[in-house]
Protein backbone atom coordinates (compact mmCIF):
# COMPACT_ATOMS: atom_id res chain seq x y z
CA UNK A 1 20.19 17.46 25.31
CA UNK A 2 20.34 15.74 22.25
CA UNK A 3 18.30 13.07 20.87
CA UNK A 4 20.15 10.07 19.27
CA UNK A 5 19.74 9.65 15.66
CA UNK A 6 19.71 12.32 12.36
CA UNK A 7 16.78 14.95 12.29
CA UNK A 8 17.74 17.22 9.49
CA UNK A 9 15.98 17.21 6.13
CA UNK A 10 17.66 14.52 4.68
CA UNK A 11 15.52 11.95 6.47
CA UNK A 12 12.13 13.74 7.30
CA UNK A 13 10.40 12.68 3.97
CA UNK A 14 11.11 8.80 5.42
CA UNK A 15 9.87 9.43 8.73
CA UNK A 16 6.65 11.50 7.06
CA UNK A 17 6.36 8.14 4.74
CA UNK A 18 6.56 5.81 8.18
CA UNK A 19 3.86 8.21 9.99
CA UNK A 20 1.61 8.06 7.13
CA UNK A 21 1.92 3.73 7.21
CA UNK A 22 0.91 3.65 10.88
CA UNK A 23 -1.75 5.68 10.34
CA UNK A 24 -3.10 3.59 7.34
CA UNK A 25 -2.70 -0.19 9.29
CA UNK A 26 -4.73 1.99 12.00
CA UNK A 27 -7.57 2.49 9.20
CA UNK A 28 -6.91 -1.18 7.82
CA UNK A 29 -7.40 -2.57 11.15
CA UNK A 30 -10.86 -0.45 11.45
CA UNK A 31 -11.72 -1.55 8.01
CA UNK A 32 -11.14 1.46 6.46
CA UNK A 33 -9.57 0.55 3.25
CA UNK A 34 -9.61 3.09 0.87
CA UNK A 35 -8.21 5.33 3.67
CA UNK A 36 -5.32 2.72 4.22
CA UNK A 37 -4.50 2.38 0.85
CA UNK A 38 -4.76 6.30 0.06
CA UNK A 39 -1.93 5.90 3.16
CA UNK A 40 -0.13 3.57 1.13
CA UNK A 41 0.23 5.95 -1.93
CA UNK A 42 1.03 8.99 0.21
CA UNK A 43 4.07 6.75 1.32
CA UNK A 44 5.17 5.87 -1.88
CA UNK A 45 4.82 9.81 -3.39
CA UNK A 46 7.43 10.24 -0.22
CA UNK A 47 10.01 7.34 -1.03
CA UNK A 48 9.81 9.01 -5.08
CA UNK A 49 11.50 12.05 -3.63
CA UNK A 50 13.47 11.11 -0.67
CA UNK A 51 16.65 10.36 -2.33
CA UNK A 52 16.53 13.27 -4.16
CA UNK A 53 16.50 15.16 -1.05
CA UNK A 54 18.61 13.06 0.78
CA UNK A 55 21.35 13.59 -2.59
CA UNK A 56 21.09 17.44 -2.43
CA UNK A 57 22.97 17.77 0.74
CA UNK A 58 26.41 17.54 -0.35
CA UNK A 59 28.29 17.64 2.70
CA UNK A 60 27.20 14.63 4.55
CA UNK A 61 29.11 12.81 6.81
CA UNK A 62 29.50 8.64 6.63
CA UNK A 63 27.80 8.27 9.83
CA UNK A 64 24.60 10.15 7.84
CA UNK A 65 25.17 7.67 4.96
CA UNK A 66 24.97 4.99 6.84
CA UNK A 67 21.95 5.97 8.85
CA UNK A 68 20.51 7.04 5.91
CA UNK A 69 20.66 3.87 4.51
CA UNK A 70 19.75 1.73 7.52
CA UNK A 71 16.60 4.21 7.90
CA UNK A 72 15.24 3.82 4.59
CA UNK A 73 15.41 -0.01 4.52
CA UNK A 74 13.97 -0.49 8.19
CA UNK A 75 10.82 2.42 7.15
CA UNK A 76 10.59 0.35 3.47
CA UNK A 77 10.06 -3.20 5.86
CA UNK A 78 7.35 -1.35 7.16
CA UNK A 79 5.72 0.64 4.73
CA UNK A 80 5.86 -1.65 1.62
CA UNK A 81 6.00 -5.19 3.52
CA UNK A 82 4.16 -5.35 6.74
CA UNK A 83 1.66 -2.57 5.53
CA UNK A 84 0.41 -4.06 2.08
CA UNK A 85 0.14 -7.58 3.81
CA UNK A 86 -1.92 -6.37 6.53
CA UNK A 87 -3.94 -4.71 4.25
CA UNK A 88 -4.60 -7.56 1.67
CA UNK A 89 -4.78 -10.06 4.73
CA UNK A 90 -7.85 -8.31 6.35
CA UNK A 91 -9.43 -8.34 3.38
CA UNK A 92 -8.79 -11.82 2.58
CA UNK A 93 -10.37 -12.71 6.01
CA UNK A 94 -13.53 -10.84 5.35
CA UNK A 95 -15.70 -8.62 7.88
CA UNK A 96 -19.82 -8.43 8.60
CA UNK A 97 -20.96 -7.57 4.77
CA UNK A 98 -18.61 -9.61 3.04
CA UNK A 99 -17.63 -12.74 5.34
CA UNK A 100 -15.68 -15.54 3.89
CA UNK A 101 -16.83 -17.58 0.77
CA UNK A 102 -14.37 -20.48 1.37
CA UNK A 103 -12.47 -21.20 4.86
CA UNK A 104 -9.47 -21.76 3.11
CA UNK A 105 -9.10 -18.32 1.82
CA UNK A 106 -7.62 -17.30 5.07
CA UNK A 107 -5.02 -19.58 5.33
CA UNK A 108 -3.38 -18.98 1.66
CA UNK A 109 -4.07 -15.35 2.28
CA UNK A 110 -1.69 -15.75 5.20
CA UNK A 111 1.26 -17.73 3.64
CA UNK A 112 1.09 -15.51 0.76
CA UNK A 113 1.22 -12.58 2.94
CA UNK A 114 3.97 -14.47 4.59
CA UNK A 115 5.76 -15.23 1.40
CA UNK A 116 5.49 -11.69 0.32
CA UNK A 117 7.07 -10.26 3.66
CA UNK A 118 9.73 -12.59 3.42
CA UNK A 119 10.72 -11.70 0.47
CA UNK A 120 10.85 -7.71 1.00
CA UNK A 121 13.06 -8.70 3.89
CA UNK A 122 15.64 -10.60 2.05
CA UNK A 123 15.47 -7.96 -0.97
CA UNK A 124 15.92 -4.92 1.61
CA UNK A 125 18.77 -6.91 3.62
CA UNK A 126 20.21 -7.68 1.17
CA UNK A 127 20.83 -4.99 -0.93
CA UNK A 128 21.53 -2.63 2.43
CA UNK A 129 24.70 -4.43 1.99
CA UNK A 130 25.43 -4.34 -1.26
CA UNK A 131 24.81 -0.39 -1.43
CA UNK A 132 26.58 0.13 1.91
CA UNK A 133 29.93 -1.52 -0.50
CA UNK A 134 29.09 0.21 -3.77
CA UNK A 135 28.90 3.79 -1.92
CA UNK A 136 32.69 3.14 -0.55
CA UNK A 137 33.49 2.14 -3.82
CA UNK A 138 31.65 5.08 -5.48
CA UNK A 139 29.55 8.10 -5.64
CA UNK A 140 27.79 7.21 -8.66
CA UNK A 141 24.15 6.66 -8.47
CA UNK A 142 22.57 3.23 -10.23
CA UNK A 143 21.23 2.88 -13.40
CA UNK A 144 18.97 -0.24 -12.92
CA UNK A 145 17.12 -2.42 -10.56
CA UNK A 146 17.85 -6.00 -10.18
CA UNK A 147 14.46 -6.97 -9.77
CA UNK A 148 11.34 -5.57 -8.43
CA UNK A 149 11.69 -3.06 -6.04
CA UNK A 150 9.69 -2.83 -3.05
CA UNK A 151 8.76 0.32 -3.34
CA UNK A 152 6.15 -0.52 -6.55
CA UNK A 153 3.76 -1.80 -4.06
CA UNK A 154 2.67 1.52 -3.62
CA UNK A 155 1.61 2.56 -6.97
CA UNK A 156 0.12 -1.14 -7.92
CA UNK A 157 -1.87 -2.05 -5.36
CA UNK A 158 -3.58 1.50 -5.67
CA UNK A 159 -4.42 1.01 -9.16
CA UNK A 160 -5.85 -2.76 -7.97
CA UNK A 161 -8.32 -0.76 -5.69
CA UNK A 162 -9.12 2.07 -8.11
CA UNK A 163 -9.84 -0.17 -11.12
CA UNK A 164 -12.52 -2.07 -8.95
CA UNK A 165 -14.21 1.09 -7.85
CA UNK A 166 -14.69 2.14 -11.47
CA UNK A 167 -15.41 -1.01 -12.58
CA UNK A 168 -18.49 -0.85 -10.28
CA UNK A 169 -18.44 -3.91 -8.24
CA UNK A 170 -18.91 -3.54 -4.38
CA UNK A 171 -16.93 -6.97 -3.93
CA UNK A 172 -13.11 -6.11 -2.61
CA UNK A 173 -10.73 -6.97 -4.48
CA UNK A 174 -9.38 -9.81 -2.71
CA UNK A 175 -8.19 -12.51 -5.37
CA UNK A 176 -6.14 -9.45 -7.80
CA UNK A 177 -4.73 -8.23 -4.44
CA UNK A 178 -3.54 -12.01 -3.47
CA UNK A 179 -2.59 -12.86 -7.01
CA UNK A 180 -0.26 -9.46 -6.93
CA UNK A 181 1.09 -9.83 -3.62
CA UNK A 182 2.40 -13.14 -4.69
CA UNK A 183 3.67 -12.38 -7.85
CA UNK A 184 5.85 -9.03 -6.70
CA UNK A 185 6.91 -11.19 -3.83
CA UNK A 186 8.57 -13.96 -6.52
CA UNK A 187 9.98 -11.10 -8.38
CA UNK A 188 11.78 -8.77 -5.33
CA UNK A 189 14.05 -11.61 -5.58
CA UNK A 190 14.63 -12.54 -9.19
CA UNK A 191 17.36 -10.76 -10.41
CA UNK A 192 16.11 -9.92 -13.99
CA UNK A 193 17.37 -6.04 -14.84
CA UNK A 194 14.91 -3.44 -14.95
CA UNK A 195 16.39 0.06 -15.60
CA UNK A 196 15.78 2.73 -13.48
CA UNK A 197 13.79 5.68 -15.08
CA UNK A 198 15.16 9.05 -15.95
CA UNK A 199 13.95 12.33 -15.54
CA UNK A 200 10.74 12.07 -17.23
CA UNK A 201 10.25 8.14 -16.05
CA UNK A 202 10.17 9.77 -12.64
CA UNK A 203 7.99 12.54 -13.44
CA UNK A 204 5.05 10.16 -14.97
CA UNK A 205 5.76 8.03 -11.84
CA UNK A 206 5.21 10.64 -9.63
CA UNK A 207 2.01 12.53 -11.76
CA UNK A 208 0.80 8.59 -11.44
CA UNK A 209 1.40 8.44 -7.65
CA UNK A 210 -0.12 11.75 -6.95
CA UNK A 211 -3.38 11.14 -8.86
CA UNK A 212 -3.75 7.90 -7.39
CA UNK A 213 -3.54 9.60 -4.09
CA UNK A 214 -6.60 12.16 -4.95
CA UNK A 215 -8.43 9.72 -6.64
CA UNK A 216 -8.37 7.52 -3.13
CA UNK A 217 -8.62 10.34 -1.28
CA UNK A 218 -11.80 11.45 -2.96
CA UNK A 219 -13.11 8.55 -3.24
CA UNK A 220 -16.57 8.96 -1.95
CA UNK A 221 -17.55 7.75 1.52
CA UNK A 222 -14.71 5.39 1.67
CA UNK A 223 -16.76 2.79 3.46
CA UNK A 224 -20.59 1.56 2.21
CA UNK A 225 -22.79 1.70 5.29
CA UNK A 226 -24.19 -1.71 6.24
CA UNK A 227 -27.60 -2.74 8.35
CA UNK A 228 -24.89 -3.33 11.41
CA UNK A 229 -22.53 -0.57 11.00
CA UNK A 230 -20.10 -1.90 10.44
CA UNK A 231 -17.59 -0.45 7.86
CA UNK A 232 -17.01 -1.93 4.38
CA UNK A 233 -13.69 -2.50 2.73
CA UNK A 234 -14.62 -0.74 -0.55
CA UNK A 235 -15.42 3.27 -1.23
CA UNK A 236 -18.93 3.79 -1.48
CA UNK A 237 -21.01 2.79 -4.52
CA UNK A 238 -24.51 4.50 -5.27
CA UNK A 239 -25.65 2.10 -7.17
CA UNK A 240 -25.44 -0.84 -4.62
CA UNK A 241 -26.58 1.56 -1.46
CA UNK A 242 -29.67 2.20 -4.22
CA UNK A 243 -30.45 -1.29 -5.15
CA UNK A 244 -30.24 -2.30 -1.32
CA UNK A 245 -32.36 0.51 -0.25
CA UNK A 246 -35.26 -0.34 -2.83
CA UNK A 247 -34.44 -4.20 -2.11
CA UNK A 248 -35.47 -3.34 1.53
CA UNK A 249 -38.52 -0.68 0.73
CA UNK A 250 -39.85 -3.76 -1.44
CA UNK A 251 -39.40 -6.32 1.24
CA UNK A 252 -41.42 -3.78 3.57
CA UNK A 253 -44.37 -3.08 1.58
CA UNK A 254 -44.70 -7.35 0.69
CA UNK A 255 -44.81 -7.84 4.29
CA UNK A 256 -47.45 -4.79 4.60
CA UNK A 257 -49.43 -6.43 2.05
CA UNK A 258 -49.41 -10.12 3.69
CA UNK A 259 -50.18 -8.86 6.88
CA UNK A 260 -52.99 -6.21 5.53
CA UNK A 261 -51.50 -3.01 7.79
């Protein structure tokens, strides 16, 4: 029996980079961040190399093509639109150590998160057709973007997460990771040219990708522990857990004193 669809190697690297997205809305959904996001860069180290892969197979039929192409966009929709929105929308919403400061976060967290999605949609539709008509035109591969791709989202918002760890606040992120959700969402569809990099474009791109990926993935504890368990949405930061712990031992030993045990 066969199984419909294309199995070969052309198109495991974009069902490794799909995998690797439903795990991390699994660990955004728990609150997990870091984790997610560490997801989120694995994906995008995948989509660096699978048309590279996908290229060196010279004898592919047009049936491949095409499911090649269809298979990439609908794994990018996921990956690099409904996975960063999730992501940025739980945060915006808050959880048990860092509830919402203003009610109205939560409602332009979702029509940016909307806004954003939509716009990876049209950007992906769109251009499935327009490379499905350059590739029976030709065999040459582009030379430049016309606008952002989608694919970015996976080495920015990484770098969003990573600069806040280092810049030693325990607060997430949530106002960068709206701001650049909104602002990659307006340009997916402007069609200013951005060339595509070369050889050694790539290779910085994917040295980038890869140490954001350790960096997350060693990123401490992932989660700071909280007086209801309940998981953060930042790694864990030594200096708060301290400062809480001797915030407590001080409220202890003032009650000891009032009550004279």
């Amino acid at each position: 029996m066969r199984f419909i669809g294309f199995y070969d190697y052309t198109v495991i690297l974009t069902y490794l980079s799909l995998v690797s997205s439903t795990v991390g809305m699994v660990c955004a959904q728990r609150g997990r961040f870091a984790l997610a996001v560490c997801c989120l860069a694995f994906s995008g180290i995948c989509d660096m190399f699978d048309g590279i892969v996908a290229r060196s197979k010279k004898n592919r039929s047009d049936d491949e093509k095409a499911f090649g192409i269809q298979i990439d966009s609908m794994a990018d929709i996921i990956s690099y639109g409904i996975f960063p929105s999730l992501i940025v929308y739980k945060l915006a919403i808050g959880d048990v150590q860092y509830p919402i400061e203003h009610p109205i976060q939560a409602r332009i967290a979702i029509c940016i998160c909307a806004l954003y999605l939509l716009s990876a949609l049209i950007r992906l539709s769109y251009f499935n057709v327009d490379e499905m008509q350059r590739q029976s035109q030709t065999t040459d591969k582009r030379h430049e973007y016309r606008g952002l791709p989608v694919t970015s989202v996976a080495i920015v918002l990484p770098t969003v997460f990573i600069g806040s760890y280092f810049t030693g606040t325990a607060r997430p992120p949530i106002l960068p990771c709206l701001g650049l959700l909104l602002l990659m969402g307006i340009l997916f569809i402007t069609p200013f040219k951005m060339p595509k990099p070369a050889f050694l474009g790539k290779l910085i791109l994917i040295v980038i990708g890869l140490l954001e990926f350790v960096m997350l993935l060693l990123g401490k504890a992932y989660y700071v522990p909280t007086k209801h368990n309940e998981s953060s949405v930042m790694f864990e930061n030594h200096a708060v857990i301290q400062d809480s712990v001797k915030n407590d031992t001080d409220t202890v030993d003032l009650k000891s004193l009032i009550s004279g045990d």
